[in-house]
Protein backbone atom coordinates (compact mmCIF):
# COMPACT_ATOMS: atom_id res chain seq x y z
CA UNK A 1 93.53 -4.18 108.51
CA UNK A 2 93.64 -1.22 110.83
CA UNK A 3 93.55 0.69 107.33
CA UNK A 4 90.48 -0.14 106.26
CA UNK A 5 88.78 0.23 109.44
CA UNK A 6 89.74 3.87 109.39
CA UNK A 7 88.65 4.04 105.98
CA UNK A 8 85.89 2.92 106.59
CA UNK A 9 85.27 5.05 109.58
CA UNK A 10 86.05 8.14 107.83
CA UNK A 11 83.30 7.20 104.90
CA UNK A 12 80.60 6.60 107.45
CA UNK A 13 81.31 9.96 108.24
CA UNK A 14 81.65 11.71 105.46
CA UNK A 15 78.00 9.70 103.99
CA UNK A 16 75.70 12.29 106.22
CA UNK A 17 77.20 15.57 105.30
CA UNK A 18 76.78 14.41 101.49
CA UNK A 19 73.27 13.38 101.98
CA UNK A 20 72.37 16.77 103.47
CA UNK A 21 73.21 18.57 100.94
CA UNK A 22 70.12 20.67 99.22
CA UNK A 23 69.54 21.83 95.94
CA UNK A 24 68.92 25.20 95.94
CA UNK A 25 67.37 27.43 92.81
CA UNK A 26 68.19 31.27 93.14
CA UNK A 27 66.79 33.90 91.17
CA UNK A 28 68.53 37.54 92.60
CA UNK A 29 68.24 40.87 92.05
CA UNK A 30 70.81 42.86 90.41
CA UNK A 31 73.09 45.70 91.42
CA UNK A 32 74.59 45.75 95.21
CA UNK A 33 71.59 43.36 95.96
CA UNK A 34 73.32 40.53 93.87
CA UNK A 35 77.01 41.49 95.86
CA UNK A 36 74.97 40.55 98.96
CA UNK A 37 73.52 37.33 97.53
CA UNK A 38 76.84 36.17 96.69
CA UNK A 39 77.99 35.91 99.86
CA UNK A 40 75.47 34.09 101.05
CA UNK A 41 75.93 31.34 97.93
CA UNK A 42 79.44 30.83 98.67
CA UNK A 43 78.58 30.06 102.29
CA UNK A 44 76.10 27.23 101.05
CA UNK A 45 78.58 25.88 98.51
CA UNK A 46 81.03 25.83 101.24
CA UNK A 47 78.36 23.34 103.07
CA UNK A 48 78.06 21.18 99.74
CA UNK A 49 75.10 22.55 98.83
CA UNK A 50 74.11 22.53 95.13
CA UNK A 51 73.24 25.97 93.54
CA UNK A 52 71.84 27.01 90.05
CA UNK A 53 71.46 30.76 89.61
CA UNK A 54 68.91 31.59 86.96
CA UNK A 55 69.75 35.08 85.43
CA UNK A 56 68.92 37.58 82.08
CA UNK A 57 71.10 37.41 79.35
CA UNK A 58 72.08 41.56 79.87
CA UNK A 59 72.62 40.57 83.59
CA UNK A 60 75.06 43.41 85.06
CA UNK A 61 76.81 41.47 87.75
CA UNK A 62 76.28 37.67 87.70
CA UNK A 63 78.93 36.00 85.97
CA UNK A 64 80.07 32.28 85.80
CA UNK A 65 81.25 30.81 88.91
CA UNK A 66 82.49 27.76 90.61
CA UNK A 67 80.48 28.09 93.79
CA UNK A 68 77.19 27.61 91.59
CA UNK A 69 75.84 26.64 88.10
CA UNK A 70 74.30 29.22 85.41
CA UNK A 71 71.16 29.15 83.77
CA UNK A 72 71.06 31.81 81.24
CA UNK A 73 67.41 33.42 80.21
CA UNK A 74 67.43 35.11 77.15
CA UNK A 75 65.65 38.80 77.14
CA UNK A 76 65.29 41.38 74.75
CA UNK A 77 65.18 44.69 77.05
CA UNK A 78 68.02 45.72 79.51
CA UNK A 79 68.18 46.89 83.20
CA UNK A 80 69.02 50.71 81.71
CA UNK A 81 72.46 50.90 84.21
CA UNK A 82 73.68 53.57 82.44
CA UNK A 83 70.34 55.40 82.73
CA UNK A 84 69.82 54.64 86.27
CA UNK A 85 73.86 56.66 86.95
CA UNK A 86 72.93 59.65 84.77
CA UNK A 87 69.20 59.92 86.94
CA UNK A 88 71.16 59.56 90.04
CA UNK A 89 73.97 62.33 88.59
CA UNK A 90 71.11 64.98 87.53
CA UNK A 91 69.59 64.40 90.66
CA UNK A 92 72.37 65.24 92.90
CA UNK A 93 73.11 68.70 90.52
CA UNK A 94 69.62 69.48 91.40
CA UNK A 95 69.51 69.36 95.22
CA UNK A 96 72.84 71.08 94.79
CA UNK A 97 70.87 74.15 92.96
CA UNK A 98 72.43 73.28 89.52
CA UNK A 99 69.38 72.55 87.87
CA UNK A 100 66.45 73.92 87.64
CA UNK A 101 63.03 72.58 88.58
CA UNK A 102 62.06 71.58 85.10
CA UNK A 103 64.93 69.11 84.64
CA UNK A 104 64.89 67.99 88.21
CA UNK A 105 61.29 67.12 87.68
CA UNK A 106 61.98 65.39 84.20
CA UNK A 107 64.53 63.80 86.07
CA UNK A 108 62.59 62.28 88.80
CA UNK A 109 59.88 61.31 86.39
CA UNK A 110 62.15 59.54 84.48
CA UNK A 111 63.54 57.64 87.53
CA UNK A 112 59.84 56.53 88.48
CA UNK A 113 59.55 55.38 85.05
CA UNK A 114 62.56 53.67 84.79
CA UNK A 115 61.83 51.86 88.37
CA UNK A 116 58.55 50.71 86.85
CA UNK A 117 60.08 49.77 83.44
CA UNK A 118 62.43 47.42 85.22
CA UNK A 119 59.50 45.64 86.87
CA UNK A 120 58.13 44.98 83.59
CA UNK A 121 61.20 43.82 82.38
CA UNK A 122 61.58 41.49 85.35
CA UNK A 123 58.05 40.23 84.30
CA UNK A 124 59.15 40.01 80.38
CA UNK A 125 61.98 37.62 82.25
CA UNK A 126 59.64 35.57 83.73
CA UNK A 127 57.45 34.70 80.59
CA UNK A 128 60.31 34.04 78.88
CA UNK A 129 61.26 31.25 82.01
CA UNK A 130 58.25 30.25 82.53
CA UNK A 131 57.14 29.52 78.55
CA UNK A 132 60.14 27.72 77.70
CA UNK A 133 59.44 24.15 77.89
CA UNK A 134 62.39 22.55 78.04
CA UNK A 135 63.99 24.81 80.48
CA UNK A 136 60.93 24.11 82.69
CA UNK A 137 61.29 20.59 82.57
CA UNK A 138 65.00 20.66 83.35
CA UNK A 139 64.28 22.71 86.47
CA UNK A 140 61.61 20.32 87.58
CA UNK A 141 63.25 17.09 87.05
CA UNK A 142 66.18 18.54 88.84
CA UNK A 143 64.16 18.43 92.12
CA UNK A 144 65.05 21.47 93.97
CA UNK A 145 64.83 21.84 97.50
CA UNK A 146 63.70 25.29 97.94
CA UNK A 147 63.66 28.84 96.13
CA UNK A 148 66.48 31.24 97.06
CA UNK A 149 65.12 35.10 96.02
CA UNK A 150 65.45 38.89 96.67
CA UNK A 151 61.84 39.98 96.58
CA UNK A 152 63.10 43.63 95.72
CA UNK A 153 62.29 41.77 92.01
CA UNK A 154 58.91 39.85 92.58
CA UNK A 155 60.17 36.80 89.57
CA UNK A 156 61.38 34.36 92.28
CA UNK A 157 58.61 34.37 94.36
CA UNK A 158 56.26 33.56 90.85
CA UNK A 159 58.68 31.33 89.92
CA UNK A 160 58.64 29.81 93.32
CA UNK A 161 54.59 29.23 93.32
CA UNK A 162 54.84 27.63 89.80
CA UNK A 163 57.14 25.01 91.16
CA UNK A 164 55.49 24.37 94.38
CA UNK A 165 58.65 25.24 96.43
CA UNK A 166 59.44 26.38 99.48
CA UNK A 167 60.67 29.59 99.54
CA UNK A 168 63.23 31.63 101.31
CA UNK A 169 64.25 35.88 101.28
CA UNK A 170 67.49 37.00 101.05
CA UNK A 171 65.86 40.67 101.99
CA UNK A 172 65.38 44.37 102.82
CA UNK A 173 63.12 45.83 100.22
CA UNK A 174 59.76 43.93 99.22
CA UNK A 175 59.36 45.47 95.56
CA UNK A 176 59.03 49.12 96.79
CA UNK A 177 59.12 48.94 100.47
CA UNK A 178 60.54 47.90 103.65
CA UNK A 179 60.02 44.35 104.09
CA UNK A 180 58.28 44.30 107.73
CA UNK A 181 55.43 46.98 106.87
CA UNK A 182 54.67 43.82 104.71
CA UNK A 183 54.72 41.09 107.36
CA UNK A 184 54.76 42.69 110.78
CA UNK A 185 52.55 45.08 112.83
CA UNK A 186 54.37 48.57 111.93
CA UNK A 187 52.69 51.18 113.83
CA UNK A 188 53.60 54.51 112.01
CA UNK A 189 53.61 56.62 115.31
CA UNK A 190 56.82 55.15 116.24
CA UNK A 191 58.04 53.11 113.30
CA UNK A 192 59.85 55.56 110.46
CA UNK A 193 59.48 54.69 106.82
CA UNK A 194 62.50 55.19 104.81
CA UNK A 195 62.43 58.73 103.12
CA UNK A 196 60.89 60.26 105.92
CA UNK A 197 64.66 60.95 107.39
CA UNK A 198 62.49 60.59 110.86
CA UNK A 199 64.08 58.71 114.24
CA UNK A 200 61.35 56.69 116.02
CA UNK A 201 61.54 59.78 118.22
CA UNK A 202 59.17 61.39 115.64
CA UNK A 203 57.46 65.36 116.29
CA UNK A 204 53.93 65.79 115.25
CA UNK A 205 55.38 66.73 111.93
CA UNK A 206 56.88 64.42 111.58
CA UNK A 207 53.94 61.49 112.21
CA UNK A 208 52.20 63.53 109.15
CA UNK A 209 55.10 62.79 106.79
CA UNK A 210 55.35 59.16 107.71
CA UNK A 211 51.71 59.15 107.43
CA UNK A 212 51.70 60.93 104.12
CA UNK A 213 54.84 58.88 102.68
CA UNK A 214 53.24 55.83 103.85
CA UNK A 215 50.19 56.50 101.26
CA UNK A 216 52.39 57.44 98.69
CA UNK A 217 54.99 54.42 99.05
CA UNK A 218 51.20 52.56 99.63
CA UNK A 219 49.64 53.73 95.61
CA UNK A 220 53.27 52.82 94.02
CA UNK A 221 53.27 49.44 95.18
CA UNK A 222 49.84 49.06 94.34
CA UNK A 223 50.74 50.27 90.88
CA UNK A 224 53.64 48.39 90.42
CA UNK A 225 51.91 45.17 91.57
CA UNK A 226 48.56 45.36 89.94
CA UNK A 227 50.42 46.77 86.71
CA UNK A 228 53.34 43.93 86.32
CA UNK A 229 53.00 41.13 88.57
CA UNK A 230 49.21 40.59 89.21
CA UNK A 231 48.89 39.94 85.15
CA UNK A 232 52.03 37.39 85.64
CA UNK A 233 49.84 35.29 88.45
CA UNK A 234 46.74 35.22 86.63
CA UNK A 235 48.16 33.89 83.48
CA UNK A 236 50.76 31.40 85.14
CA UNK A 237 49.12 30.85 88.56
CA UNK A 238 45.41 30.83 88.43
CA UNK A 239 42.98 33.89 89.05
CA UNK A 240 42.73 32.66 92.67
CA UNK A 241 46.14 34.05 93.54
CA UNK A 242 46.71 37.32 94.28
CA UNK A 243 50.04 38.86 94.18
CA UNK A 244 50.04 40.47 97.05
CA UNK A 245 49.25 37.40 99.17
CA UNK A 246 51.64 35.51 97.24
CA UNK A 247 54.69 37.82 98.05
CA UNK A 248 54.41 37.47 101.84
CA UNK A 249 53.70 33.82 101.85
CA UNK A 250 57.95 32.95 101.99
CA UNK A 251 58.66 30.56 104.74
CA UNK A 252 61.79 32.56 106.11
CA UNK A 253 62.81 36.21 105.92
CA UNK A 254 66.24 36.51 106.32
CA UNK A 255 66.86 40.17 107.06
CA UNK A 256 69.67 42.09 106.24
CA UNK A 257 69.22 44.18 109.71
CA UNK A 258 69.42 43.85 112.98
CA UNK A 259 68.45 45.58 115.88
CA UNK A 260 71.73 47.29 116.47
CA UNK A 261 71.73 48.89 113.27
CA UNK A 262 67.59 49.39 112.92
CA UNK A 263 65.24 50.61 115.34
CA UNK A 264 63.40 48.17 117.78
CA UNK A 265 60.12 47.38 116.14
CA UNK A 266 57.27 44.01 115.81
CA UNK A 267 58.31 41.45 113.82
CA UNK A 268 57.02 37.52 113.03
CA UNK A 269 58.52 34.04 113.72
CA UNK A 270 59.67 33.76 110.41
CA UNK A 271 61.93 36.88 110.37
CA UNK A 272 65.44 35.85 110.87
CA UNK A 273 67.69 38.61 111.56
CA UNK A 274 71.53 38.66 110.06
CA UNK A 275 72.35 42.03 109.44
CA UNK A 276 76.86 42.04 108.95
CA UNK A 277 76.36 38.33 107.93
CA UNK A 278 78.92 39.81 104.85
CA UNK A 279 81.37 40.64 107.32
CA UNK A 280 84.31 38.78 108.14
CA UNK A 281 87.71 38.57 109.76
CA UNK A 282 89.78 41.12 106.91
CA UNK A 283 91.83 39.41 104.85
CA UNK A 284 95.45 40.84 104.32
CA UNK A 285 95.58 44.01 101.67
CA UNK A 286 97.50 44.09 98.15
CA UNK A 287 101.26 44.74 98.96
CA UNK A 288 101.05 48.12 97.36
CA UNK A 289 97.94 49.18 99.37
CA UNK A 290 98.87 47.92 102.69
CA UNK A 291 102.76 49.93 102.29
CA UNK A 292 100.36 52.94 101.55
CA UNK A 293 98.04 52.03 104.96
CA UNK A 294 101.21 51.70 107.17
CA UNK A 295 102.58 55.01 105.62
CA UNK A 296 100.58 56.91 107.27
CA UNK A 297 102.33 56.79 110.59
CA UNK A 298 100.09 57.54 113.86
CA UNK A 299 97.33 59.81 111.91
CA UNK A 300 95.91 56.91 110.20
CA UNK A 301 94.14 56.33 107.12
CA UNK A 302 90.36 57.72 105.95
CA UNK A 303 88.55 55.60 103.58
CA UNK A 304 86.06 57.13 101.10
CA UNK A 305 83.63 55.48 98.98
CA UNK A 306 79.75 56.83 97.26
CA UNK A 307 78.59 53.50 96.36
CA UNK A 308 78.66 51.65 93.21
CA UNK A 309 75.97 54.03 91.12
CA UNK A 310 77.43 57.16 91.85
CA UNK A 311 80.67 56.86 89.42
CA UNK A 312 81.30 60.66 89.00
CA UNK A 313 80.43 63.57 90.81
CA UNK A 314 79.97 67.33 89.79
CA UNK A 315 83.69 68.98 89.22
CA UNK A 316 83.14 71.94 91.29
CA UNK A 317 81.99 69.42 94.58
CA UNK A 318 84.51 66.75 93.51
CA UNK A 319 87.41 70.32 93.75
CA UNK A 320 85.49 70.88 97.39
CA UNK A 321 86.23 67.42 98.54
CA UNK A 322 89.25 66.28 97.33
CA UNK A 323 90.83 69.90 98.80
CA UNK A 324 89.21 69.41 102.13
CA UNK A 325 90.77 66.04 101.86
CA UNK A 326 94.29 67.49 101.45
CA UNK A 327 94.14 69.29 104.13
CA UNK A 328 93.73 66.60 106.95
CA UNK A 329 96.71 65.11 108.09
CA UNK A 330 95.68 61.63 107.53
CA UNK A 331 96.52 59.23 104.31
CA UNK A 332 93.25 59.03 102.25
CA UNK A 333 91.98 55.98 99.87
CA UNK A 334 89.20 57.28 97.45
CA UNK A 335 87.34 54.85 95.07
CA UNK A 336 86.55 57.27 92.35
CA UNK A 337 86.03 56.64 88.39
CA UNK A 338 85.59 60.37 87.64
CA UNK A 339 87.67 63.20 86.18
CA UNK A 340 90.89 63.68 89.14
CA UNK A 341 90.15 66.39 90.87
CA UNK A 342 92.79 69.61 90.49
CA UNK A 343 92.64 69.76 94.08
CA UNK A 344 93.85 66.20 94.90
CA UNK A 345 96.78 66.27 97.41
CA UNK A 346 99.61 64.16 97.80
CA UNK A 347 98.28 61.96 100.60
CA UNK A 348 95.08 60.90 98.72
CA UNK A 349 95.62 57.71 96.65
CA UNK A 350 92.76 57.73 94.13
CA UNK A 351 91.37 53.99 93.13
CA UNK A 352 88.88 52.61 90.94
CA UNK A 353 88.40 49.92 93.31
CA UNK A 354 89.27 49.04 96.70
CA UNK A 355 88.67 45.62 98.95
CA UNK A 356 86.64 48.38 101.06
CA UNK A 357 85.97 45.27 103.85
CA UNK A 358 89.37 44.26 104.37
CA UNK A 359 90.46 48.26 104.19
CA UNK A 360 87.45 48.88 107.00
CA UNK A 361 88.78 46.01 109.02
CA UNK A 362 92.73 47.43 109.38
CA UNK A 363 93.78 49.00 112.70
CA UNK A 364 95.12 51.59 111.12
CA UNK A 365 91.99 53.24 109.81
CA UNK A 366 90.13 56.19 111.43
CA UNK A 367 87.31 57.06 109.44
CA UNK A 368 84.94 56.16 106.98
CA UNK A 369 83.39 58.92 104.42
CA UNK A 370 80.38 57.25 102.94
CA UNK A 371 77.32 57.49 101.00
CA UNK A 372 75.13 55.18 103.56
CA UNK A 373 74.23 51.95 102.07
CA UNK A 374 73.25 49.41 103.91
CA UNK A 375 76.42 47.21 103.55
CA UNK A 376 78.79 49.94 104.29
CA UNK A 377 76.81 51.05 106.93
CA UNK A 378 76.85 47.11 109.02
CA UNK A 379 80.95 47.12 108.03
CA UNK A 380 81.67 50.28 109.85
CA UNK A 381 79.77 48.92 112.04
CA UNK A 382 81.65 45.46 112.76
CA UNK A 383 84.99 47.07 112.45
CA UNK A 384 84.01 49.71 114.63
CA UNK A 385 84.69 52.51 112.28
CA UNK A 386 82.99 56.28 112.84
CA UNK A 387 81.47 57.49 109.86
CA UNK A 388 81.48 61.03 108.36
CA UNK A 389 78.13 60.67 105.61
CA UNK A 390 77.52 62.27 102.20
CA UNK A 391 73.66 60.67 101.35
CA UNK A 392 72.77 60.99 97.72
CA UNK A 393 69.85 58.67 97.45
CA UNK A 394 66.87 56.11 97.92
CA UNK A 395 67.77 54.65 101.86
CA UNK A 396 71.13 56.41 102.30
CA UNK A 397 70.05 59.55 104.81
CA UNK A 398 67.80 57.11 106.71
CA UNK A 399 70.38 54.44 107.41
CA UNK A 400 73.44 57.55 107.88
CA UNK A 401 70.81 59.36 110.58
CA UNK A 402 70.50 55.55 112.54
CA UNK A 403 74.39 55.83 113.06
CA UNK A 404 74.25 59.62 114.11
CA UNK A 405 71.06 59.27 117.06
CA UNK A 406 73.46 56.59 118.33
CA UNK A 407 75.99 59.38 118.39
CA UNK A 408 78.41 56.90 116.18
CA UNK A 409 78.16 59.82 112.55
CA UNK A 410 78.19 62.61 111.25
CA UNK A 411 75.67 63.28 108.59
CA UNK A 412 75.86 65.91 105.85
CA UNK A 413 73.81 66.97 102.63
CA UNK A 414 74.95 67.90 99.26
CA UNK A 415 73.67 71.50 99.36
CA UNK A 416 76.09 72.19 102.28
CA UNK A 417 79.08 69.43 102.30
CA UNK A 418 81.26 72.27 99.84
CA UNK A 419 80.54 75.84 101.83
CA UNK A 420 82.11 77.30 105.10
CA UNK A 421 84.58 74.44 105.37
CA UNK A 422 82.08 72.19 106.29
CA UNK A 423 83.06 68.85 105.09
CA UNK A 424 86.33 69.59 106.82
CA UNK A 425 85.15 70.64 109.97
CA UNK A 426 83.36 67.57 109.82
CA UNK A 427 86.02 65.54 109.35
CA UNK A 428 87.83 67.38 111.58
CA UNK A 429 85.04 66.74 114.44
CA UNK A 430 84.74 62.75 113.88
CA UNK A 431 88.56 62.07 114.13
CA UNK A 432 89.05 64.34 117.28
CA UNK A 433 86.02 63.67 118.85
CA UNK A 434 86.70 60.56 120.83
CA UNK A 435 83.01 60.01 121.39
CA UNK A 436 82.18 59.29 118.02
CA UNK A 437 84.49 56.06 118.29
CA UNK A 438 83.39 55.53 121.79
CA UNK A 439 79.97 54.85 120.55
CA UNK A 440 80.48 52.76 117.17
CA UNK A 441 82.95 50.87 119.19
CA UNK A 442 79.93 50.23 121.31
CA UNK A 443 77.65 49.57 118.91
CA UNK A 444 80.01 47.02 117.44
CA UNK A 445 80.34 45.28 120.40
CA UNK A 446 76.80 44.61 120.62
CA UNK A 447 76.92 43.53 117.05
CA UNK A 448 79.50 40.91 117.68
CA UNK A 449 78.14 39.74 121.08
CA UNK A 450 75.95 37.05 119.72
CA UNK A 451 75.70 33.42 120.56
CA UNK A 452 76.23 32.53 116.08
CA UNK A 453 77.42 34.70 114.11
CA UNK A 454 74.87 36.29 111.31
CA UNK A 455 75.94 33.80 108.19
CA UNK A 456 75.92 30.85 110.26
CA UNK A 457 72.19 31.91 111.62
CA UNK A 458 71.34 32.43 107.90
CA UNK A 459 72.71 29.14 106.54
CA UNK A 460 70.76 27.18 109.32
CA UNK A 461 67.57 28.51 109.18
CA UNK A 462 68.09 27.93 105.10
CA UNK A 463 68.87 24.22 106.07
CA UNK A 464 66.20 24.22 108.22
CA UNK A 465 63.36 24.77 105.29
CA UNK A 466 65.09 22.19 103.27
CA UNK A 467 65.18 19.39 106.09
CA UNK A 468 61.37 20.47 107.03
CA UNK A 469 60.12 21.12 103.33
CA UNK A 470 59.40 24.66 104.08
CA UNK A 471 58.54 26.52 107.91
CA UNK A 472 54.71 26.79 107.55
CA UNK A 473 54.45 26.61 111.46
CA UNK A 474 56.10 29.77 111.76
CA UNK A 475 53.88 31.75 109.60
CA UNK A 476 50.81 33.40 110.46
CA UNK A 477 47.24 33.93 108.87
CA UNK A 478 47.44 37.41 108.86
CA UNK A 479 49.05 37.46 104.90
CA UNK A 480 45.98 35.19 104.01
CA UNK A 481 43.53 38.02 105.35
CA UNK A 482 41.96 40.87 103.65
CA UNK A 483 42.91 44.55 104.65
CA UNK A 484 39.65 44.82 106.53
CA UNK A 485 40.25 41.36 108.53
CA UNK A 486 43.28 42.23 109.46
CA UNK A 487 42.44 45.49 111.22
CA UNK A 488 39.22 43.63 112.49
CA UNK A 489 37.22 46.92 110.22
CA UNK A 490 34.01 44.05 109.88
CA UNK A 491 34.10 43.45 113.35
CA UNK A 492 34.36 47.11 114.72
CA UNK A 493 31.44 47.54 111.89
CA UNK A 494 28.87 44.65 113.59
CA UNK A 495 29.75 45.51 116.82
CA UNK A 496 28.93 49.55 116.05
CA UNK A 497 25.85 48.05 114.88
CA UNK A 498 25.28 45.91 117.57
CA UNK A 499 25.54 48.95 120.08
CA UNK A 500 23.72 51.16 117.79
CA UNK A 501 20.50 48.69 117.34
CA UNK A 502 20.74 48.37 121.58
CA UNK A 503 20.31 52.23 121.92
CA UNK A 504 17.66 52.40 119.32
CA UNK A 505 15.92 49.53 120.26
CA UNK A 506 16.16 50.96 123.96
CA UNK A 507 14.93 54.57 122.88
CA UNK A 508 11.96 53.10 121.26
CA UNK A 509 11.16 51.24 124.12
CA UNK A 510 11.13 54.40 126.53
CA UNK A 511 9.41 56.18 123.77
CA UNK A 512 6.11 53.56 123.55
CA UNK A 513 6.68 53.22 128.13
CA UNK A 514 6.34 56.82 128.04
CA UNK A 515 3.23 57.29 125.22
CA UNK A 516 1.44 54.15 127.79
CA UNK A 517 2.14 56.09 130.82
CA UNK A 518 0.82 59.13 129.51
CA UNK A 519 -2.24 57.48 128.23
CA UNK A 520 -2.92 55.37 131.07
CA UNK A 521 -2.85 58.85 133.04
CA UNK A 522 -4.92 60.82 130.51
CA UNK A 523 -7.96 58.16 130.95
CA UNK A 524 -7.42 58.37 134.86
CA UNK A 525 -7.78 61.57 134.88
């Protein structure tokens, strides 16, 4: 009898947890962005949550899984990868001086072009959802719970409006820009876009160039809006909704910052911050990887890695780096898919891929040689590593400088990493310099000292939109406003008038006081 009861028990139990479970419909973006949405879908499959991904047929990363469900969309036109790499490659031969103008401007052209061509291709993806009738129907009798998207593509928050969801960012980048000048009071005296390679300690100058790449960053989304996504909502969503309304109208913003990492800045209600929420307690390392870690005695290991794009570098600079690498007495782990370098040395194991969170979490490593994204950038971070950076691209300098005013990096550039030793006197200066671990290990500390860790924040506040049907209490009018509402322009405007109507109306009344004095005088007189 006591059985039963217990059985009983433990289904009472177990009843809640199973009826608050969501269904969740993600559409991600591709590339690292997808590597970062992953994460976050194993987290809500480990809380019984249902997920369907919804992806292209030419997708690069997504690929089956049990943690969620697949909904393939054919497409005719790819995501060009293997354009995108050889861009990227002639770009970094340029700043190096091994171009010339002509082909660095083709070059950068053709990386504009390619950006935009991908929008369109992420809009061909959503006509091809959105038209095919059956598919549609399956998605709406399976009665999701909310929309999971990266808005760096805008087809999940379309896709979102069409099915009257609630929605929910997994996000940095809003299309072309930094997802709070979207949302949040960003005042460019103090706040630095990405590109501009500014602290928010900015010079004179340097207010110009934010001001000046805030224009710029300004006409492309306008372009890339108005030219792919606008059409989108006024054939699927009405006239009455505009694009750029729609895109901020997401109930939470779950940001892949934090205020360790980023600079202090405004930001909204909505805005949940989880920047590391990828990071977690390393996992042990492959037997042959971890006997190469604890060869390396007391010098310690340096890990190297340039990101997932950059496969191959230039020979000559590859020679430079690998030799400046051979001559530190440290073991060093490379993930590298180009030619090997003549100049390798024996205590630099050369990989195609390494577990770079679980490497970044051993005790034995001393330094990290990377290219500055923004998930390598929160690991060093949580594991407390100092960083010696090689930027190539996009948000790479902007994120490596945060890490260096905090006195936690080094930074250098292509044009100078490979002359007068100075890769290797930067190396050189992280690992001896006990400052530069001093200060990530603070930094780290701050990141960790939090009363839930990042993931757990994230998965709650997703929860929350699915227990509430969405967070509309939390967001303001201001994404409902025009340009001129928001910065009050109408109201300055009457009230100039206002003032300017007073003084006239004043002047002409001392003018016709004055003409009735001076006539009332003339006839005394």
């Amino acid at each position: 009898m006591n059985s039963y009861k217990h059985i009983a028990l433990l289904l009472l139990l177990l009843i809640p947890s199973v009826c608050q479970s969501g269904n969740i419909l993600v559409l991600p973006a591709e590339g690292s962005h997808w590597i970062n949405m992953e994460i976050l879908l194993k987290a809500l499959h480990s809380r019984g949550h249902n997920i369907t991904v919804v992806r292209s047929s030419n997708s690069w990363y997504i690929k089956e899984n049990s943690s969620y469900s697949t909904i393939t969309v054919p497409v005719e036109r790819s995501f060009y990868q293997n354009f995108i790499t050889k861009v990227i490659f002639d770009l970094i031969q340029f700043e190096r001086g091994a171009l010339p103008l002509t082909s660095f401007l083709q070059a950068s052209v053709g990386l504009l072009t390619t950006f935009i061509e991908i929008h369109r291709a992420v809009g061909e993806f959503v006509s091809a959802l959105l038209e095919d009738a059956e598919l549609m129907r399956t998605l709406k009798e399976s009665r999701f719970d909310l929309v999971l998207t990266d808005p760096d593509w805008g087809h999940g928050i379309i896709v979102a409006k069409y099915l009257n969801l609630p929605l929910v960012y997994n996000v940095r980048w809003l299309i072309s820009e930094e997802a709070h000048f979207a949302i949040a009071p960003s005042p460019l005296s103090y706040v630095p876009l990405t590109g501009s390679v500014s602290t928010d300690e900015m010079t004179f100058s340097q207010r110009v160039k934010n001001m000046i790449l805030y224009f710029i960053i300004r006409i492309h989304e306008f372009v890339v809006n108005k030219d792919t996504y606008q059409p989108l909502c006024d054939k699927y969503l009405g006239p009455n909704n505009d694009f750029d309304q729609v895109k901020t109208d997401a109930d939470i913003w779950l940001m892949r910052t934090d205020f360790v990492f980023d600079y202090p800045r405004p930001t909204m209600p909505n805005v949940v911050y989880m920047g590391g929420f990828h990071c977690k307690s390393p996992e042990p390392l492959p037997e042959d990887l971890e006997e190469f870690v604890q060869s390396s005695g007391e010098q310690g290991v340096i890990v190297m890695s340039l990101g997932a794009f950059v496969h191959q570098l230039p020979d000559d600079l590859a020679n430079e780096i690998a030799a400046a690498l051979a001559k530190v007495p440290q073991k060093v782990i490379w993930a590298y898919k180009g030619k090997r370098p003549a100049s390798l040395g024996n205590n630099t194991l050369m990989v195609d891929w390494m577990p770079q969170k679980d490497l970044l979490g051993h005790p034995k490593i001393k330094l990290f040689v990377a290219h500055g994204g923004t998930n390598g950038v929160q690991e060093a971070i949580c594991y407390a590593v100092p960083v010696v950076g090689l930027p190539l691209f996009f948000d790479q300098h902007d994120n490596l400088l945060r890490l260096q005013s905090r006195g936690a990096a080094k930074v250098l550039n292509l044009v100078t990493v490979d002359k007068d030793d100075n890769f290797l006197k930067a190396l050189q200066e992280v690992l001896n310099e006990p400052s530069y671990k001093m200060h990530m290990q603070r930094l780290s500390r701050l990141h960790n000292d939090q009363p839930m860790k990042p993931m757990d924040t994230a998965v709650f506040w997703i929860e929350f939109v699915m227990r509430h049907k969405g967070a509309a209490h939390l967001k303001t009018q201001s994404y409902k406003m025009s340009w001129y509402i928001y910065h009050s322009v109408d109201v300055v405007l009457f009230l100039t008038a206002v003032v300017l109507l007073m003084i006239l109306t004043t002047v002409l009344f001392l003018k016709c006081l004055c003409k009735a004095v001076c006539r009332s005088k003339v006839k005394r007189d």
